[in-house]
Protein backbone atom coordinates (compact mmCIF):
# COMPACT_ATOMS: atom_id res chain seq x y z
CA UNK A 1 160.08 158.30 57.47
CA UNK A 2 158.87 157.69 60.86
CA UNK A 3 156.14 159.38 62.76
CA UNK A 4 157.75 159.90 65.47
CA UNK A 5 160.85 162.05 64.02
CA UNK A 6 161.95 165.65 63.64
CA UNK A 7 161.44 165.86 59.67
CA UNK A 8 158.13 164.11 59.31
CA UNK A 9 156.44 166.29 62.99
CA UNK A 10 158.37 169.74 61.38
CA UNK A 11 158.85 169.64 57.75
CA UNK A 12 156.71 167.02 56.17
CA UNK A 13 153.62 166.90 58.01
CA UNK A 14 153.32 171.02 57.94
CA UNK A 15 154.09 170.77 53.82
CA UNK A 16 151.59 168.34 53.77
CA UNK A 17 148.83 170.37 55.86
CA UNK A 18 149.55 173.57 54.12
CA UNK A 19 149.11 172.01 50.19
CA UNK A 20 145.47 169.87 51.70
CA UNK A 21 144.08 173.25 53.00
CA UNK A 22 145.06 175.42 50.27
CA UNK A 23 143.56 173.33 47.30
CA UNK A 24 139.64 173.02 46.62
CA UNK A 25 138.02 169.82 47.88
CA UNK A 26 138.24 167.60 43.91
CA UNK A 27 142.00 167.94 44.46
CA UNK A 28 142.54 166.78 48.49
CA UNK A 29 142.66 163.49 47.38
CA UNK A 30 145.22 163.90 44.65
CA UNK A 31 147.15 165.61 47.11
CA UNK A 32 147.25 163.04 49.74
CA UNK A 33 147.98 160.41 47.44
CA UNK A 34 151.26 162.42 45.93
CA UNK A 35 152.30 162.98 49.72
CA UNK A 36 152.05 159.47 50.86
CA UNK A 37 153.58 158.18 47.65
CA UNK A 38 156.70 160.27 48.73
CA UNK A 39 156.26 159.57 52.20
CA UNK A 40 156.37 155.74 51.41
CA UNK A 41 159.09 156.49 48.65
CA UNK A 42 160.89 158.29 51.95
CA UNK A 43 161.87 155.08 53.10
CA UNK A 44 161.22 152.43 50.76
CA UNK A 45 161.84 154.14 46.92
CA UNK A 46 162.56 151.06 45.39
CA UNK A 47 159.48 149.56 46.07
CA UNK A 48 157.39 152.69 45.68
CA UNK A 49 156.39 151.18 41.74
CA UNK A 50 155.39 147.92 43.43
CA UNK A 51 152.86 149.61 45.73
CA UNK A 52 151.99 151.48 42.69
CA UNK A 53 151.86 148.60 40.50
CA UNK A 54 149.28 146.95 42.99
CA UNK A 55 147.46 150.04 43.39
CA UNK A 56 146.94 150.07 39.19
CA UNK A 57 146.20 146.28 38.92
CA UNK A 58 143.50 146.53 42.19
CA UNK A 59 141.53 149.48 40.31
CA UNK A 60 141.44 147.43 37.59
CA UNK A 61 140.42 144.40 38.76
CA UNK A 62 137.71 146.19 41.37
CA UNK A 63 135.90 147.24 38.21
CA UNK A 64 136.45 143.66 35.80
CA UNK A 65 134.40 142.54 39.31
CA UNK A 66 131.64 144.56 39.39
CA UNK A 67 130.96 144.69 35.36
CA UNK A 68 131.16 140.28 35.22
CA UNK A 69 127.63 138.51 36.75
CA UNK A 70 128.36 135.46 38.77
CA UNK A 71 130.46 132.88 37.96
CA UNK A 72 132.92 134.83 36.13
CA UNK A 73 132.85 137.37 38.90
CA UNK A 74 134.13 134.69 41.35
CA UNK A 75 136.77 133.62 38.70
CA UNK A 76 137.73 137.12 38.39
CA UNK A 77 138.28 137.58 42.34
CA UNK A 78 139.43 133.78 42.88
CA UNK A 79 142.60 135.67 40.07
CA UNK A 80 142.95 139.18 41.43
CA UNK A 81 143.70 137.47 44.92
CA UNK A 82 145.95 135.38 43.58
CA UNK A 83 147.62 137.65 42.23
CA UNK A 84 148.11 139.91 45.46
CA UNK A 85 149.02 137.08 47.79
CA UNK A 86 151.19 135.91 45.28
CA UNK A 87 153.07 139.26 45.86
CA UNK A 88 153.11 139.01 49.33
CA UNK A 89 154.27 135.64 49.76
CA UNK A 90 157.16 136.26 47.16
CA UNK A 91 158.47 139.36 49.28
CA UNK A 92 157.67 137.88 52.49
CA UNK A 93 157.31 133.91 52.89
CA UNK A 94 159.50 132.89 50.12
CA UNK A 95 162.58 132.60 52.22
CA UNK A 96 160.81 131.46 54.92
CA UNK A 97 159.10 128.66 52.36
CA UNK A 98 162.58 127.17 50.99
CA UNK A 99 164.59 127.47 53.80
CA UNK A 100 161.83 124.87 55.09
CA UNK A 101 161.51 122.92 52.28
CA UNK A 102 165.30 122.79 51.98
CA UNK A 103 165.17 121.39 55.42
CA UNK A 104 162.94 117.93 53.77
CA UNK A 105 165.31 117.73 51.38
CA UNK A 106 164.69 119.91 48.85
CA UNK A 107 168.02 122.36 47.23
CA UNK A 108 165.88 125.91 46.39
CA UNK A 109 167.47 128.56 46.78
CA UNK A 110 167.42 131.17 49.07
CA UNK A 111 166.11 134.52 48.06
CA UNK A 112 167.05 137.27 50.21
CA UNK A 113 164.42 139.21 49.30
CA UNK A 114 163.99 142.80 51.73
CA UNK A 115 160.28 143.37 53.21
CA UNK A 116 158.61 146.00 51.48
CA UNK A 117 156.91 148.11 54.86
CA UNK A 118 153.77 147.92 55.10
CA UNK A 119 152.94 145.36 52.49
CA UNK A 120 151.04 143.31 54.69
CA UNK A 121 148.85 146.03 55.65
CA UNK A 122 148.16 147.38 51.99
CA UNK A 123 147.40 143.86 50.58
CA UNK A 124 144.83 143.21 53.17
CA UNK A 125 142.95 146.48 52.38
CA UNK A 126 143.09 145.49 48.68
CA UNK A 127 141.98 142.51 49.23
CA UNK A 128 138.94 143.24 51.49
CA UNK A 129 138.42 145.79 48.77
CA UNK A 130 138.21 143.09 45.96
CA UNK A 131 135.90 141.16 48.43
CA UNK A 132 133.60 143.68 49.26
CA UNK A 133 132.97 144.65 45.37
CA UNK A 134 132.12 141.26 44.64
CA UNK A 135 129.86 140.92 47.24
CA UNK A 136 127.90 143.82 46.37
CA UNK A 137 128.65 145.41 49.87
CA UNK A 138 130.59 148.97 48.01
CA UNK A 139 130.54 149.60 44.53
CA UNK A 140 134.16 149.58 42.67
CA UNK A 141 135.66 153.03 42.50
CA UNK A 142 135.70 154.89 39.68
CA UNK A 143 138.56 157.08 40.02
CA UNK A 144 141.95 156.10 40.56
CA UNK A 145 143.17 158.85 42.08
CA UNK A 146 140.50 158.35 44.94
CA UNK A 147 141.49 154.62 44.67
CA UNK A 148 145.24 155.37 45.28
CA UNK A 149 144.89 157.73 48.08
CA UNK A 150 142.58 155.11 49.88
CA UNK A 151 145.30 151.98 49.70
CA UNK A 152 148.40 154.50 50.21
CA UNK A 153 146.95 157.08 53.12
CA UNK A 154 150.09 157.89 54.81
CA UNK A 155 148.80 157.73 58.18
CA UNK A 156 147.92 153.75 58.48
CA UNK A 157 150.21 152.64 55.40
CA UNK A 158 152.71 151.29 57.74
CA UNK A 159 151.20 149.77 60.48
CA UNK A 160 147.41 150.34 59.91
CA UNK A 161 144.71 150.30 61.30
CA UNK A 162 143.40 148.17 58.46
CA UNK A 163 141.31 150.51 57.00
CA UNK A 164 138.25 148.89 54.88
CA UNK A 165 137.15 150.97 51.87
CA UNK A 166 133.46 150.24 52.93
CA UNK A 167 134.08 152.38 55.83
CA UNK A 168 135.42 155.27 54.31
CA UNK A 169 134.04 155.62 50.55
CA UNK A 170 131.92 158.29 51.12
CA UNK A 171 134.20 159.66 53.05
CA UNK A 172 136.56 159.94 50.07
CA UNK A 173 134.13 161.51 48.00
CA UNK A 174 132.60 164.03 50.26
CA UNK A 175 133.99 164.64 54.09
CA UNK A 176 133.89 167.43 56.68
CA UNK A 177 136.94 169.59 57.77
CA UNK A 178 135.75 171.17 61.57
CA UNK A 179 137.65 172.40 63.40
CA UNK A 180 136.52 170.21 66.35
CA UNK A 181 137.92 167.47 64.19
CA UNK A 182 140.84 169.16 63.71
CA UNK A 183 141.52 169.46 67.08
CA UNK A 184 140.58 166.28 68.50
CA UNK A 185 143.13 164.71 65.79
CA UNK A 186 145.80 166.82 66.74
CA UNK A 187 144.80 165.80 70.58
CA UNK A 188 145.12 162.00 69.52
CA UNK A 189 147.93 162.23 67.32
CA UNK A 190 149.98 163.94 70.67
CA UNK A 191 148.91 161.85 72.96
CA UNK A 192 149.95 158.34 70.39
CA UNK A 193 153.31 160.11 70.18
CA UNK A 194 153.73 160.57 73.54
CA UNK A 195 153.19 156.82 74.11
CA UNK A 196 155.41 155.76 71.57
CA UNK A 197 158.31 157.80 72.41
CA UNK A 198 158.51 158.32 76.16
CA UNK A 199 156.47 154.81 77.13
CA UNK A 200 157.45 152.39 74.58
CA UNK A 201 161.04 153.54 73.53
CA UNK A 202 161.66 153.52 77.23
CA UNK A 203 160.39 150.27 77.47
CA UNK A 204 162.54 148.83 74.82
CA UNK A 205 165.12 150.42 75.98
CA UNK A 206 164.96 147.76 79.14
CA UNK A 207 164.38 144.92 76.64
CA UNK A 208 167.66 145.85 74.64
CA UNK A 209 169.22 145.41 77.59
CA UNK A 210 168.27 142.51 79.15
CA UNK A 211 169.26 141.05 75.53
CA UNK A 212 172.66 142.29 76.03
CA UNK A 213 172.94 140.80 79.56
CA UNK A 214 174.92 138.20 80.65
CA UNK A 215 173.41 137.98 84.18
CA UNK A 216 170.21 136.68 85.02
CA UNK A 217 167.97 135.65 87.70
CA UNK A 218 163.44 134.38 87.16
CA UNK A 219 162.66 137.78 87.92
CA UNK A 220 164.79 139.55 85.63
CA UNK A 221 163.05 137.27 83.18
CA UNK A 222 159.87 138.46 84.47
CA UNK A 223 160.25 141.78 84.68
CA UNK A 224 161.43 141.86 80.55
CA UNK A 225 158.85 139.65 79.74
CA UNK A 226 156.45 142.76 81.49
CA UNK A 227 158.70 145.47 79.76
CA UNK A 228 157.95 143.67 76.16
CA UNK A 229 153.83 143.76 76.77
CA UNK A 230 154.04 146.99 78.01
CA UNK A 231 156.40 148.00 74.89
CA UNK A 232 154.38 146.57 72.47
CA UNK A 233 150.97 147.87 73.69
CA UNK A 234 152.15 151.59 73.31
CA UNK A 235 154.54 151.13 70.69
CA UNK A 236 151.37 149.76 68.51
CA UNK A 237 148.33 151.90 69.89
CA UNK A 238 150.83 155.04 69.60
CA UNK A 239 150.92 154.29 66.06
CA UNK A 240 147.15 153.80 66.06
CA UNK A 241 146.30 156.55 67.65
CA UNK A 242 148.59 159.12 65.45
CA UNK A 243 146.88 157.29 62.56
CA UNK A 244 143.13 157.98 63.95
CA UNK A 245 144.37 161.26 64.64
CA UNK A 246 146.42 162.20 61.27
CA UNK A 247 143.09 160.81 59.82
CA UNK A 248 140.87 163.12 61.69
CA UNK A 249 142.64 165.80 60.67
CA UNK A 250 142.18 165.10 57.09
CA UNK A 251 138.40 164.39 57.64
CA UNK A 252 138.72 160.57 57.87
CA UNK A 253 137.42 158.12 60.90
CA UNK A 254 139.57 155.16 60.73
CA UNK A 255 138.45 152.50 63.16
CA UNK A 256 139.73 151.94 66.06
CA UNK A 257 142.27 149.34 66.83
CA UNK A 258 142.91 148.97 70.56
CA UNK A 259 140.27 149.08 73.08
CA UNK A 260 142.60 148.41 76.36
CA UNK A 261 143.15 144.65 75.86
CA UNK A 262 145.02 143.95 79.01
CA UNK A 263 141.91 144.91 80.90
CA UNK A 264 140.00 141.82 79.48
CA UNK A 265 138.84 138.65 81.36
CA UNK A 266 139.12 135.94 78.67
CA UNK A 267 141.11 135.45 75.30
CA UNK A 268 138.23 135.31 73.16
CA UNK A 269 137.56 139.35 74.76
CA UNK A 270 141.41 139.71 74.60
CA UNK A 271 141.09 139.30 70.71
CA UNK A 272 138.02 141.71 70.18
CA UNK A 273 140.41 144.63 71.84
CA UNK A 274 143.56 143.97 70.39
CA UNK A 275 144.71 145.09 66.80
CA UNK A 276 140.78 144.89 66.34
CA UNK A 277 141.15 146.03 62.65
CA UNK A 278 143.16 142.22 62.32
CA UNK A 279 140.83 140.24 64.42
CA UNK A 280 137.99 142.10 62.50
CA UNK A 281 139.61 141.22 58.93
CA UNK A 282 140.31 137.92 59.43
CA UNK A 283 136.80 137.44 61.08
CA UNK A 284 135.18 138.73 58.33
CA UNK A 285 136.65 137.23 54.98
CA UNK A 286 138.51 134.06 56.26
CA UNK A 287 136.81 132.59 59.21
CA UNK A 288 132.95 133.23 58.63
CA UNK A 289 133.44 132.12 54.71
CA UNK A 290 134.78 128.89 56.11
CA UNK A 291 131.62 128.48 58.10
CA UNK A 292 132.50 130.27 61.39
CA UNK A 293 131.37 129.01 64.70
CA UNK A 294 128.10 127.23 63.00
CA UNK A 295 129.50 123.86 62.12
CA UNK A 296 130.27 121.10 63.82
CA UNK A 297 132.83 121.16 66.17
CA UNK A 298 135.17 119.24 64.30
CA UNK A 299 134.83 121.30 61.54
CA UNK A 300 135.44 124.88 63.60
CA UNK A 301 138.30 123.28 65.23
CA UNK A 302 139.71 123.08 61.65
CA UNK A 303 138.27 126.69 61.24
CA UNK A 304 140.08 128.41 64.34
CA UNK A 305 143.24 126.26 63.72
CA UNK A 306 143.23 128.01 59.69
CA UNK A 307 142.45 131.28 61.26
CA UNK A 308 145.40 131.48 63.76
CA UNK A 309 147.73 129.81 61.53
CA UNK A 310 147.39 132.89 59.04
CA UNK A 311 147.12 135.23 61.90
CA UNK A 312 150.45 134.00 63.16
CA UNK A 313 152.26 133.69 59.68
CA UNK A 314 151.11 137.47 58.66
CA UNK A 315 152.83 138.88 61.83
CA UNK A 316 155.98 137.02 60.11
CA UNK A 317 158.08 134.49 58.27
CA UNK A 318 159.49 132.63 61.01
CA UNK A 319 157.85 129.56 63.20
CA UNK A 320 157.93 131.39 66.49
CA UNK A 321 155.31 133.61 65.10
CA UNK A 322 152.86 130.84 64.10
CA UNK A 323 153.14 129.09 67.05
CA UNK A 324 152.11 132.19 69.21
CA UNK A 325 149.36 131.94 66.60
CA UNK A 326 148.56 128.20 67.50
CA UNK A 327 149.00 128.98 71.04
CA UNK A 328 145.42 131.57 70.73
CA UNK A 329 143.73 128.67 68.78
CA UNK A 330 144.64 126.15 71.97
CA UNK A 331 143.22 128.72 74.49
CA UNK A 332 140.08 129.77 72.57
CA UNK A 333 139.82 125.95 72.37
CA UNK A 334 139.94 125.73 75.82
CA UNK A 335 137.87 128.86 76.93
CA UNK A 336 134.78 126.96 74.05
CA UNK A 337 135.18 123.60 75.99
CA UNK A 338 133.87 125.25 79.30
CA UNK A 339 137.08 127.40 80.97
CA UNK A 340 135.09 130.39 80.08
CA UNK A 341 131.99 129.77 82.06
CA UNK A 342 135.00 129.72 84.91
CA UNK A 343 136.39 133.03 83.99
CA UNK A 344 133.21 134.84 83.74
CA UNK A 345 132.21 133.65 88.03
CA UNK A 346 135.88 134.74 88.76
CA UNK A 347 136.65 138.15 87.80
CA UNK A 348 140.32 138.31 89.91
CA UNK A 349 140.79 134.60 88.65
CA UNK A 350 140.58 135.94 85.27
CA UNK A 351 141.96 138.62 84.95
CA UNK A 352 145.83 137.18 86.42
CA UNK A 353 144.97 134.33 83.99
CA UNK A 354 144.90 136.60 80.61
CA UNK A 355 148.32 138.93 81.72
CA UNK A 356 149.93 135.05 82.28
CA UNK A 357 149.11 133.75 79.34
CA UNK A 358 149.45 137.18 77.38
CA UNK A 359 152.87 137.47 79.18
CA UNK A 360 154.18 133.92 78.40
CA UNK A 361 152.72 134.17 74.65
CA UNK A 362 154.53 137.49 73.98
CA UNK A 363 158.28 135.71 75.10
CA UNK A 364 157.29 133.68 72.20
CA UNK A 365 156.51 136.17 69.91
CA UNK A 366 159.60 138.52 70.77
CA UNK A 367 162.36 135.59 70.33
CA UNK A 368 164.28 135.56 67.76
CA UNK A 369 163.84 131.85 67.38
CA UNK A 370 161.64 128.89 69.09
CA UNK A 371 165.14 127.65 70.56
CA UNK A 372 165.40 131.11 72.51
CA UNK A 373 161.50 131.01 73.08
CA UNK A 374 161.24 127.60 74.97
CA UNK A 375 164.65 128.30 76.82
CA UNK A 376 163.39 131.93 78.49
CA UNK A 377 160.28 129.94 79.22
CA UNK A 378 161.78 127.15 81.39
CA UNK A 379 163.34 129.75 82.95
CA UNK A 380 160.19 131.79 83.80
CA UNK A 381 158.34 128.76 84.73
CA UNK A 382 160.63 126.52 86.37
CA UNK A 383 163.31 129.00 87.10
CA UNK A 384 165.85 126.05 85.28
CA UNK A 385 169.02 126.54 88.26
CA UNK A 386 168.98 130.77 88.31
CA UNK A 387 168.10 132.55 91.55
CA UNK A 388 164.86 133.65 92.03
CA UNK A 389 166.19 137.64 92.53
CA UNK A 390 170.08 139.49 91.49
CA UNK A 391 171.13 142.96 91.71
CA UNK A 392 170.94 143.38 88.23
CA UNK A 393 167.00 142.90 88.76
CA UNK A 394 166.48 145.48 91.50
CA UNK A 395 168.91 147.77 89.92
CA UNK A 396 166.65 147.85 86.20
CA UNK A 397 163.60 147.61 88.38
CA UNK A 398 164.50 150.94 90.37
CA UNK A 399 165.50 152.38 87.10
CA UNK A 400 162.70 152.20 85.19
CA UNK A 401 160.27 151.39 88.35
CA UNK A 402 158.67 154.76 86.93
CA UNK A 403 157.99 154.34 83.46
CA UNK A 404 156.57 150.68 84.25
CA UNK A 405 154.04 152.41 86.79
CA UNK A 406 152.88 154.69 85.01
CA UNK A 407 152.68 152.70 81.35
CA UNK A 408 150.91 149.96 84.12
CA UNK A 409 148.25 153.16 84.62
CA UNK A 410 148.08 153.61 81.19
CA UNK A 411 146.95 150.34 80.08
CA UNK A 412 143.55 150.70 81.58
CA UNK A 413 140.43 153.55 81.40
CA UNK A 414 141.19 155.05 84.62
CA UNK A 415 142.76 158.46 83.58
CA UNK A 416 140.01 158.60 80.33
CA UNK A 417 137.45 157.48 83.14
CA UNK A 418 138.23 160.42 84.85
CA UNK A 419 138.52 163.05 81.84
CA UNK A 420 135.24 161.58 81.39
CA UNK A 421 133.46 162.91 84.77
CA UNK A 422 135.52 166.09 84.64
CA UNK A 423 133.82 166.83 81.00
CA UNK A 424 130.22 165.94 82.07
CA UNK A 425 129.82 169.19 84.77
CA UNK A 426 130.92 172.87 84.06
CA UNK A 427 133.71 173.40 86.15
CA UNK A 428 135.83 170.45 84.97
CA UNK A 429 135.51 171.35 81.83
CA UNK A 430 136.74 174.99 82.17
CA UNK A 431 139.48 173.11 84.04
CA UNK A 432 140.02 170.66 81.14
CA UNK A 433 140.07 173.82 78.43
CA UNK A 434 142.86 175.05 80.25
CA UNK A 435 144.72 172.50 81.22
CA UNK A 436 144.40 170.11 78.10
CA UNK A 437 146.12 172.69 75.58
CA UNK A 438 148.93 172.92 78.16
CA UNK A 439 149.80 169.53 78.54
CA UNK A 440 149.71 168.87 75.10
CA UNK A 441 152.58 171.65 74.68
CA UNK A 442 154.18 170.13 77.46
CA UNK A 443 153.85 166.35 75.83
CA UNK A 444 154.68 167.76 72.02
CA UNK A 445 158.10 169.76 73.98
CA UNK A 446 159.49 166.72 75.63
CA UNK A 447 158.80 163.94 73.36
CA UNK A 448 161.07 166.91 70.79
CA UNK A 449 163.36 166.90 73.21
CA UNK A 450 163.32 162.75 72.96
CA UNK A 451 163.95 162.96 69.87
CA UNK A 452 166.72 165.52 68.91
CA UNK A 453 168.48 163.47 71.62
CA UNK A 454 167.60 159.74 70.60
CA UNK A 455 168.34 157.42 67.57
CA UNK A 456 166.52 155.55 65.31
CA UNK A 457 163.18 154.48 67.12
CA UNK A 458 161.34 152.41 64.71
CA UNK A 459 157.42 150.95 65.32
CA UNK A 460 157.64 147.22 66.08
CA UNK A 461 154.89 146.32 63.47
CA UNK A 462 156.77 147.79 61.11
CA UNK A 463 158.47 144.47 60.28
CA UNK A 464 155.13 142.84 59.98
């Protein structure tokens, strides 16, 4: 079940609303957990025991963790982990794994094994959970129902944010229903629709059909290269913000995950705004255990090359997806060396330098292959015998000149700059109280209208 669909805006999400605020606080929890186990169920039912089967195992283990003192504490975590990457590597790297070994000579099999959605997300909030218990930072919880409804929380199951359990225990236990909350979730979780359905569909609408096109010219190249960063930026923070907001509304702050990343003016500050709850995750339980950024320098080199490699992998089996991964490590590499002291004198310098190198890393992470990958890039960079311009160019440009412009405005603060002002003096915020509720009407109206019309419109991270 999607977010952005008739059933789960009309009929589940109402059902769901109507059972939270009708039962006392000590059964919210087992309420949201029975909802998202048939919202997950929706869409993947066969794998709804192996969600619950990690769920069970996880509760178990948090609390073997936090009874065992040292050594066998670290044996005990060193095991549950093992146990839960072990999972996700069998459902999502083992045909990756042997097709590559088969390729050195090895004859294993090939599994075709479907993705379970969402599996990368859940794991990583188990494991940080695991982590955090043996580290003393949250004590292990003590009831599984609370447990369950924290790893399976319908709104970031699928595509996060990565939710920590540190951030939200207490919230499970005790949390505050306003209805300023309320409001401001059902505010965010319009507005994250509206960007999925009328900017990013749109948007991958144009990259569908450049695929499809036989014609072809270094601008047309271009200008889907644009349409895919553009795409993936409100396909993803759409989700994000409907999960903040869906959260809100059931008295949870979930962190937030995009801080407009295409406004940065370096890689390294690239990284701290996009899919923060990733860059945060990996941050805290791969890269600082293996001795962050105070070692030597041959040592972090080996640190941010580990990092980036997982970072890559976890967005997918395949090798284009590490080697956008790599392709980070080489420019935080560079930007440590000295290229940073560059990009901080030049702000105009820097900021064409991170859409470049975020446009030419996202060809890579859209192909379907590395073949397909370095062959749009010789064309983008050396333009490899096509004309510069065609008519199919101008024709897709005029076409969806509008959506680009205004998903171009919407990738920086400039509209929230100017909510901003209107809220801090009386009369632009009578003007905002009457023309916020209006426009989200308006929004909610036409992105139904999207939809009763459109097909299946899936999130992109759902693969990952």
């Amino acid at each position: 079940m999607l977010f952005s669909s008739i059933p789960f805006i009309y009929y589940f999400l109402p059902c769901v609303l109507i059972a939270y605020f009708i039962v006392p606080f000590k059964l919210k929890n087992l309420v949201l957990l029975i909802f998202s186990l048939v919202f997950y169920s929706w869409g993947e039912p066969r794998y709804i025991f192996l969600m619950m089967f990690s769920i069970a195992i996880a509760f178990a283990e948090g609390l073997l963790i936090e009874k065992a003192d040292g050594k066998k504490a670290k044996w005990v975590l060193a095991g549950s982990c093992t146990i839960h990457c072990a999972l996700l590597i069998y459902y999502k790297y083992a045909g990756f794994f042997a097709e590559n070994l088969n390729m050195l000579g090895f004859n294993i099999p090939l599994l075709k094994v479907a993705l379970p959605i969402g599996i990368s997300f859940y794991t990583f909030q188990i494991l940080s959970y695991l982590v955090d218990v043996y580290r003393k930072d949250c004590k292990a919880q003590k009831n599984i129902i609370s447990f369950g409804a924290y790893v399976s929380m319908f709104p970031q199951l699928i595509a996060g944010p990565i939710v920590r359990y540190i951030d939200i225990a207490k919230q499970l236990e005790h949390r505050e229903h306003t209805i300023e909350k309320i409001s401001l979730g059902i505010r965010r979780f319009i507005l994250g629709l509206s960007k999925k359905v009328i900017l990013a569909n749109s948007l991958g609408e144009l990259c569908s059909i450049f695929r499809m096109s036989s014609d072809g010219s270094v601008l047309y190249y271009w200008l889907y290269a644009l349409a895919f960063v553009l795409q993936i930026y409100f396909d993803f923070s759409g989700y994000s913000d409907m999960a903040i907001g869906l959260g809100k509304i059931f008295g949870f702050d979930f962190t937030e995950n995009f801080r407009y990343p295409y406004m940065s003016r370096s890689i390294s500050e690239f990284w701290r705004r996009w899919h923060i709850s990733l860059g945060s995750w990996f941050r805290d339980y791969i890269y600082i255990p293996l001795g962050g950024n105070k070692v030597k320098k041959g040592r972090w080199l080996i640190n941010i090359t580990i990092v980036w490699f997982l970072t890559g992998l976890w967005h997918g089996a395949a090798w284009n997806f590490v080697i956008w991964g790599l392709m980070f490590a080489v420019l935080l590499l560079i930007e440590k060396i000295g290229f940073s002291k560059v990009l901080e004198k030049h702000s105009i310098i820097s900021h064409v330098y991170i859409i470049f190198m975020v446009l030419v890393s996202f060809v890579v992470f859209n192909a379907t292959d590395m073949k397909e990958a370095v062959s749009y890039l010789s064309i983008m960079l050396t333009g490899n015998g096509l004309p510069l311009t065609s008519l199919e160019f101008f024709y897709y440009l005029k076409s969806y000149g509008i959506i680009i412009i205004i998903a171009i405005v919407g990738v920086g603060p400039w509209v929230s700059n100017i909510v901003e002002k209107l809220r801090k003096n009386e009369n632009g915020r009578k003007l905002l109280n009457i023309a916020e509720p209006i426009v989200l009407i308006i929004l909610l109206l036409v992105v139904s209208a999207y939809l009763i019309n459109d097909s299946y419109n899936p999130f992109l991270y759902f693969r990952f």
